[in-house]
Structure formats: C-alpha cells, structure tokens
PDB file of N, CA and C in Angstrom:
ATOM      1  N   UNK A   1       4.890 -34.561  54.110  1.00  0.00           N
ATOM      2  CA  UNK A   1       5.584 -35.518  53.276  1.00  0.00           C
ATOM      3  C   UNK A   1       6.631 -34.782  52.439  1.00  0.00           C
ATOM      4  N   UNK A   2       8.128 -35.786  52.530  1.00  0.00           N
ATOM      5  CA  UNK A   2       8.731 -34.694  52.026  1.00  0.00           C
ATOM      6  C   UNK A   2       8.998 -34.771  50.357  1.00  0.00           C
ATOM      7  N   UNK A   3       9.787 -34.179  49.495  1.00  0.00           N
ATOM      8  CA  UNK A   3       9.416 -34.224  48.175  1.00  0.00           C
ATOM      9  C   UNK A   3      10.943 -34.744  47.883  1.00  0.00           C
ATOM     10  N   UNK A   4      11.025 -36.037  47.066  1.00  0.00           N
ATOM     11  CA  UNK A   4      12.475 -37.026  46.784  1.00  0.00           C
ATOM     12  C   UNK A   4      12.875 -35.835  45.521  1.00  0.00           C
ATOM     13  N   UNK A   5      14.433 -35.416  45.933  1.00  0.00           N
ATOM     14  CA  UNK A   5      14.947 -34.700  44.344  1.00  0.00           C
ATOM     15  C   UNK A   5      15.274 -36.185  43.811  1.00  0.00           C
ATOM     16  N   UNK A   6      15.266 -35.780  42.042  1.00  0.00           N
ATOM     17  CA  UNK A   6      15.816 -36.755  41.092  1.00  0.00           C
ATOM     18  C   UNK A   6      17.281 -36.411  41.070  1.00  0.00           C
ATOM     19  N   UNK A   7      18.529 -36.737  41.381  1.00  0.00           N
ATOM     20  CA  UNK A   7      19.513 -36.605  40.951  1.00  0.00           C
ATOM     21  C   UNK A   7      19.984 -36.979  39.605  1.00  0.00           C
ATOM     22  N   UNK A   8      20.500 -35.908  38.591  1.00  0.00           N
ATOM     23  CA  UNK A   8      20.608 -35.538  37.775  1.00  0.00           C
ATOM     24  C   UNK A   8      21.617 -36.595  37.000  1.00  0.00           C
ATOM     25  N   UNK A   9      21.871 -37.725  36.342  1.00  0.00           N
ATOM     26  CA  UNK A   9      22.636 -38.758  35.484  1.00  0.00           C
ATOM     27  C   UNK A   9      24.082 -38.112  35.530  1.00  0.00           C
ATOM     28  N   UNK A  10      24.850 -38.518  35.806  1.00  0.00           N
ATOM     29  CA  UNK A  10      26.502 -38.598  35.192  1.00  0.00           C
ATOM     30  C   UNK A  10      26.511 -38.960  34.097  1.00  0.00           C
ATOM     31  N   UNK A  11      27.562 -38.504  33.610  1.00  0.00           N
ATOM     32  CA  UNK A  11      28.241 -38.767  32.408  1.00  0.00           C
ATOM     33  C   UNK A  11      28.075 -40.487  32.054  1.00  0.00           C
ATOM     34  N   UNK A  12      28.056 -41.069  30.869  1.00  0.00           N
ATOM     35  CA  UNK A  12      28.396 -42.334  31.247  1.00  0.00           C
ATOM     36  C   UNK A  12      27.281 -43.300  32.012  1.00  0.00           C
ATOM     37  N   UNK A  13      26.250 -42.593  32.327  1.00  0.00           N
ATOM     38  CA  UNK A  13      24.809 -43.113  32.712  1.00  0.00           C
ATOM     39  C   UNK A  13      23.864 -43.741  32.254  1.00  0.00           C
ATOM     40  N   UNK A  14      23.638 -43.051  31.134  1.00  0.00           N
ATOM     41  CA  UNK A  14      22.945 -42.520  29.829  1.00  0.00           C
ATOM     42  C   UNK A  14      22.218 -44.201  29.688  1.00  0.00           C
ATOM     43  N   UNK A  15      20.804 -44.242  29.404  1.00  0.00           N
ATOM     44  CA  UNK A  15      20.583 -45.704  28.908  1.00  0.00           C
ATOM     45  C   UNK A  15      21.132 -45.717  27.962  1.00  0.00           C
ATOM     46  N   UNK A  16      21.570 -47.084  27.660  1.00  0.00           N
ATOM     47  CA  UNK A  16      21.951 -48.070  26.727  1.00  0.00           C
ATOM     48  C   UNK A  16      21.233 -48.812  25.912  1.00  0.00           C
ATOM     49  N   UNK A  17      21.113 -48.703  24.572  1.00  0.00           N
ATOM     50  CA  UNK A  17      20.574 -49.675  23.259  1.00  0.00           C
ATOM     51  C   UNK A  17      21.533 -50.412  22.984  1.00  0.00           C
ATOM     52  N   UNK A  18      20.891 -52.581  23.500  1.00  0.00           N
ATOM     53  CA  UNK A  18      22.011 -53.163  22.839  1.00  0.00           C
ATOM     54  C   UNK A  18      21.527 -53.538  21.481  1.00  0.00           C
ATOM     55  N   UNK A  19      22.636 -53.613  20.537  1.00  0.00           N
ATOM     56  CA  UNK A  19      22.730 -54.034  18.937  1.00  0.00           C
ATOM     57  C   UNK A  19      23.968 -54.852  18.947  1.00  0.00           C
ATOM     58  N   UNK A  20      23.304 -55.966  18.471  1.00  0.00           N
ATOM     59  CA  UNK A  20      24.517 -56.721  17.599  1.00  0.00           C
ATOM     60  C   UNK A  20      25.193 -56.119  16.483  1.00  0.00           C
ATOM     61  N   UNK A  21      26.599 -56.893  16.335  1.00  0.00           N
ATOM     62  CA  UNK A  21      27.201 -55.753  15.333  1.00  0.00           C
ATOM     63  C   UNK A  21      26.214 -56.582  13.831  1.00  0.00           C
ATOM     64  N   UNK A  22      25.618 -57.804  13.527  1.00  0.00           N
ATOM     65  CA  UNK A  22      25.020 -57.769  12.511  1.00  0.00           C
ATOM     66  C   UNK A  22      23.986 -56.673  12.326  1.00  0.00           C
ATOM     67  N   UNK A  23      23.461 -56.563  13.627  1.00  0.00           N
ATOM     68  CA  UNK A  23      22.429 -55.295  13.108  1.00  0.00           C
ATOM     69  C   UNK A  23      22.450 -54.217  12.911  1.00  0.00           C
ATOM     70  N   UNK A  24      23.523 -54.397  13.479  1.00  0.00           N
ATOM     71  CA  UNK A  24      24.455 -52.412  13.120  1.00  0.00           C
ATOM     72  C   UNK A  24      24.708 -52.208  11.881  1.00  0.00           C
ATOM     73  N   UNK A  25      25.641 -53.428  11.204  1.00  0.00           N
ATOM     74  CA  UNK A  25      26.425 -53.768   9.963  1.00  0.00           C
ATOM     75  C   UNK A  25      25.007 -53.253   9.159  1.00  0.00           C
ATOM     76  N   UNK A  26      23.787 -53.724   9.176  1.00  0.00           N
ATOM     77  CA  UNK A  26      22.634 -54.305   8.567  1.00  0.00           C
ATOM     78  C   UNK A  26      22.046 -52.651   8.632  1.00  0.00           C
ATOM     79  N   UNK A  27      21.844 -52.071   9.387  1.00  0.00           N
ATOM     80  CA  UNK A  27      21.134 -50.752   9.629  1.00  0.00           C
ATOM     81  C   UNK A  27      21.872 -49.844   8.430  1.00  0.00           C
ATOM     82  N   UNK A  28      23.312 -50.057   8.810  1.00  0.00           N
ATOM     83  CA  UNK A  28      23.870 -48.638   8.112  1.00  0.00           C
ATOM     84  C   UNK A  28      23.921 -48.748   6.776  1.00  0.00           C
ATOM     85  N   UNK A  29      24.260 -50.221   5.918  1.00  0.00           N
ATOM     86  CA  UNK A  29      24.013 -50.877   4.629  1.00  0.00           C
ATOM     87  C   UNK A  29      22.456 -50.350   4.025  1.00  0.00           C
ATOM     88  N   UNK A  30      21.584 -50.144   4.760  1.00  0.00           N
ATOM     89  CA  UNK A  30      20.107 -49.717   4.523  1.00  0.00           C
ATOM     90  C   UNK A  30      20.446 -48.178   4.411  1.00  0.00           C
ATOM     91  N   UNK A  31      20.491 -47.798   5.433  1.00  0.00           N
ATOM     92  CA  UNK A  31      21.109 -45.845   5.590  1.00  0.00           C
ATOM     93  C   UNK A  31      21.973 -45.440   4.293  1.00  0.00           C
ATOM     94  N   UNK A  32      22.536 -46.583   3.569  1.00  0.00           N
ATOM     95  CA  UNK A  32      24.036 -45.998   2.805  1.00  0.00           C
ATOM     96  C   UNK A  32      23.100 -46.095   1.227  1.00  0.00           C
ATOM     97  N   UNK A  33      22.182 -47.032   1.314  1.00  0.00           N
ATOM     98  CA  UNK A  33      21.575 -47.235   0.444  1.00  0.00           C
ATOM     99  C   UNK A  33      20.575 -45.716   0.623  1.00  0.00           C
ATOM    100  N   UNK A  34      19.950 -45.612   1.338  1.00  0.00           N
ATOM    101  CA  UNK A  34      18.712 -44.693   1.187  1.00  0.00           C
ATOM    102  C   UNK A  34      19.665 -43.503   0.750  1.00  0.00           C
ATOM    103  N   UNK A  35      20.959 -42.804   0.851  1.00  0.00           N
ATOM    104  CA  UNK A  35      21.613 -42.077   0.828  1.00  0.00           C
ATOM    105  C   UNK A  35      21.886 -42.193  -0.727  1.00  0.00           C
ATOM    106  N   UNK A  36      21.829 -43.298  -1.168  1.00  0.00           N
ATOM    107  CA  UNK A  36      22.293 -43.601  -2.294  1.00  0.00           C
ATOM    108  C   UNK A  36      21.676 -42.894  -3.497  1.00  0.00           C
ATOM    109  N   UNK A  37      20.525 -43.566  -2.844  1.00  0.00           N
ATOM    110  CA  UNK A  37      18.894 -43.256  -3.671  1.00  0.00           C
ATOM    111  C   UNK A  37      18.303 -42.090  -3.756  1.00  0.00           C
ATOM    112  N   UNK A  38      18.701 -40.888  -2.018  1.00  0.00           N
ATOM    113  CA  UNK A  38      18.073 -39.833  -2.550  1.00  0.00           C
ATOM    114  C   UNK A  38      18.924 -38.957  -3.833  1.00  0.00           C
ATOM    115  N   UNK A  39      20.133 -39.395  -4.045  1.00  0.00           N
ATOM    116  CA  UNK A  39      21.246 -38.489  -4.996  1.00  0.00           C
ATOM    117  C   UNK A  39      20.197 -38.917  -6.565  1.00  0.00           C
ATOM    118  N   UNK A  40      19.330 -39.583  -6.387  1.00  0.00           N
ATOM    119  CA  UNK A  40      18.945 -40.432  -7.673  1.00  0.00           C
ATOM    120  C   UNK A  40      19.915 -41.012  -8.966  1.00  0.00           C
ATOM    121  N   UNK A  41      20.238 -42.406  -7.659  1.00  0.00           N
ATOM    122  CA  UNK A  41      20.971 -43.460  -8.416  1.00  0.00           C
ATOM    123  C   UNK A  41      22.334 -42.801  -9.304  1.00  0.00           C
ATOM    124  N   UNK A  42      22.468 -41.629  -8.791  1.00  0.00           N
ATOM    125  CA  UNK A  42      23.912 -41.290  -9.474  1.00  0.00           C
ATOM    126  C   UNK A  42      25.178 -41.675  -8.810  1.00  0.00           C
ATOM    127  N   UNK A  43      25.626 -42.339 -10.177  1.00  0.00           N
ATOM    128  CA  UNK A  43      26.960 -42.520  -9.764  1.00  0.00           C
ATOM    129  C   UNK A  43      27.709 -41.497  -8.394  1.00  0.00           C
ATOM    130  N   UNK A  44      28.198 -41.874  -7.284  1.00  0.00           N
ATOM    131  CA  UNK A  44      28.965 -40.867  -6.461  1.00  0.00           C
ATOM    132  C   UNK A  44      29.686 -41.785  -5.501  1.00  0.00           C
ATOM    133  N   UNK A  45      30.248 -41.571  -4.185  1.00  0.00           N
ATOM    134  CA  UNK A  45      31.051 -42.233  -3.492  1.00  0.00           C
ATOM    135  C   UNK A  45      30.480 -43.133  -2.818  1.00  0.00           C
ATOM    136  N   UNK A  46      30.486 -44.351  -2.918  1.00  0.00           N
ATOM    137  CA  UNK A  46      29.846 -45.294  -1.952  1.00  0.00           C
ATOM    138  C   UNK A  46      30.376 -45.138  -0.320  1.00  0.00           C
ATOM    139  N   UNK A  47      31.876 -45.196  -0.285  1.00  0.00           N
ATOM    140  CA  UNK A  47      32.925 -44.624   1.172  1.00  0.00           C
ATOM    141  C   UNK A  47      32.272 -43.865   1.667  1.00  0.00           C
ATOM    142  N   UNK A  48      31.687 -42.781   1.197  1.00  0.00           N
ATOM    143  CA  UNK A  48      31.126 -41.387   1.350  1.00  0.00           C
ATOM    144  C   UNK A  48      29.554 -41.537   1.861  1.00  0.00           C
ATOM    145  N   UNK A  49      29.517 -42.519   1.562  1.00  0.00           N
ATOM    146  CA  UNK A  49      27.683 -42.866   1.714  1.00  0.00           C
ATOM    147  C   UNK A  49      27.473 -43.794   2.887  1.00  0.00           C
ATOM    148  N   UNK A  50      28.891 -44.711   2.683  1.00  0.00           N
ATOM    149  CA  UNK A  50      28.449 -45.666   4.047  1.00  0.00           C
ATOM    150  C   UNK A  50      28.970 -44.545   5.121  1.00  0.00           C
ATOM    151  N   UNK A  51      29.840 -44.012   5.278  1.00  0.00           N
ATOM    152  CA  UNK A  51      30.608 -43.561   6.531  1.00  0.00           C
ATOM    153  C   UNK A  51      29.678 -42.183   7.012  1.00  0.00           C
ATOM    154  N   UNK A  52      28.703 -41.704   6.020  1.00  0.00           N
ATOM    155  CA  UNK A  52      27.595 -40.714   6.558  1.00  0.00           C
ATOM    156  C   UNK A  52      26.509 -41.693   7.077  1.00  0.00           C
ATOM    157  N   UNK A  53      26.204 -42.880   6.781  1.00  0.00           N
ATOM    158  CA  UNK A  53      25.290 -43.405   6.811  1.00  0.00           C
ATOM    159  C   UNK A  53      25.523 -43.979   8.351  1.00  0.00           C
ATOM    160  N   UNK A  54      27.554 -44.511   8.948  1.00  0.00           N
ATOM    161  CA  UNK A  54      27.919 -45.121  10.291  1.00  0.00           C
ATOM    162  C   UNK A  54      27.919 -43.884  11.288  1.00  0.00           C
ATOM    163  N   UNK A  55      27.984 -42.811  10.994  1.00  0.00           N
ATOM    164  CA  UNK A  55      27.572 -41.467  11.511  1.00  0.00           C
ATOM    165  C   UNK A  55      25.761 -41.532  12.211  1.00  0.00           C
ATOM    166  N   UNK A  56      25.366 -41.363  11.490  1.00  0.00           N
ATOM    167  CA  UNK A  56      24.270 -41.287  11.576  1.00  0.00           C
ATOM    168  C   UNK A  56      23.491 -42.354  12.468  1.00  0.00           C
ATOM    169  N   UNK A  57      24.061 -44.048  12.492  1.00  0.00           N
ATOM    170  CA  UNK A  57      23.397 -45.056  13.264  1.00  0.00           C
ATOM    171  C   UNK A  57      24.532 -44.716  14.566  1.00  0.00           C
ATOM    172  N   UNK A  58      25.608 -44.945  14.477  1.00  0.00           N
ATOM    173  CA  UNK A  58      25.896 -44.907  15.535  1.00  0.00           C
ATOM    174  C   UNK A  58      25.555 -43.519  16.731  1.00  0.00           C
ATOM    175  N   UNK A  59      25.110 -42.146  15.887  1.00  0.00           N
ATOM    176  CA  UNK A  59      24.351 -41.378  16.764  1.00  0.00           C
ATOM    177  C   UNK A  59      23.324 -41.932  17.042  1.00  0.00           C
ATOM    178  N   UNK A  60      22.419 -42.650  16.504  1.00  0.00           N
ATOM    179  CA  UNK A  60      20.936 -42.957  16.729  1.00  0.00           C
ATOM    180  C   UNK A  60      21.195 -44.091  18.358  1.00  0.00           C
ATOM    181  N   UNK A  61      22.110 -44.499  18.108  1.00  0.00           N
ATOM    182  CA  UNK A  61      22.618 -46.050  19.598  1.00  0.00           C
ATOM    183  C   UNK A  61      23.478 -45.309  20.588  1.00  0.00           C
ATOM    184  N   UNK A  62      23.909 -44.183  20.389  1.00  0.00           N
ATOM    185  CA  UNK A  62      24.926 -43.311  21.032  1.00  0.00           C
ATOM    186  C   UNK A  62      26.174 -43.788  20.756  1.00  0.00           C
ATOM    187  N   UNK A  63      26.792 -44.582  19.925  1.00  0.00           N
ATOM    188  CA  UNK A  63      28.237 -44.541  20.118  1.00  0.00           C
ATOM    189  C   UNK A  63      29.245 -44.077  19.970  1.00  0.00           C
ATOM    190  N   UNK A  64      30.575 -43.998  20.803  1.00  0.00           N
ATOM    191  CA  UNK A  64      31.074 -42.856  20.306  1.00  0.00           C
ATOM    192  C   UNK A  64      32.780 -43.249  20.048  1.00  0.00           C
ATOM    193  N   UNK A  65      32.855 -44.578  19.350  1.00  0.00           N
ATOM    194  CA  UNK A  65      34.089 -44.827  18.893  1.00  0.00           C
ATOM    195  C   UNK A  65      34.273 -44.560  17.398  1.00  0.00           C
TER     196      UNK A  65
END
C-alpha cells in the first residue's frame, strides 16, 4: 500500500475565519479598551490604542489590508 504525500498549501490557501465587519469593529473596541486599562486608566492616545489594538485582531483573522 502506497503512502499519499500531503502537498504542502500555497500561498493564499491558508484557512479562512469569516467576521463581520461588526464583529471586527466590536473585537478591536474591546482590545483598545483592555490596552487602555493595562496603562491604568491614564490619560494617553486613544489613535494609538485602537490602531495597536486593529493590529493585533486583524493578525488574530489573518488580514492583511
């Protein structure tokens, strides 16, 4: 019996996680917050907090726009 190779994924293969953009919107608003919170509630950049926070989800879904 012979033994099947797995051929190895292309680029562009990769499974896919679908998200609505509410839940995206909704994830990173949570992320920007927890970001918020570990600085302890100090005043600092909110811009700065969401856009580490759209970093961070959109690695978690893979996206890469």
């Amino acid at each position: 019996m012979e033994k099947k190779e797995k051929k190895p994924k292309k680029a562009g293969e990769e499974s896919t996680i679908q998200i609505t953009l509410e839940k995206f919107e909704e994830e990173i608003r949570i992320r920007a917050r927890e970001i918020f919170l570990a600085r302890g509630d100090a005043n600092g950049d909110a811009l700065a907090d969401w856009l580490q926070a759209e970093k961070e989800i959109k690695k978690k879904y893979k996206i890469n726009y």
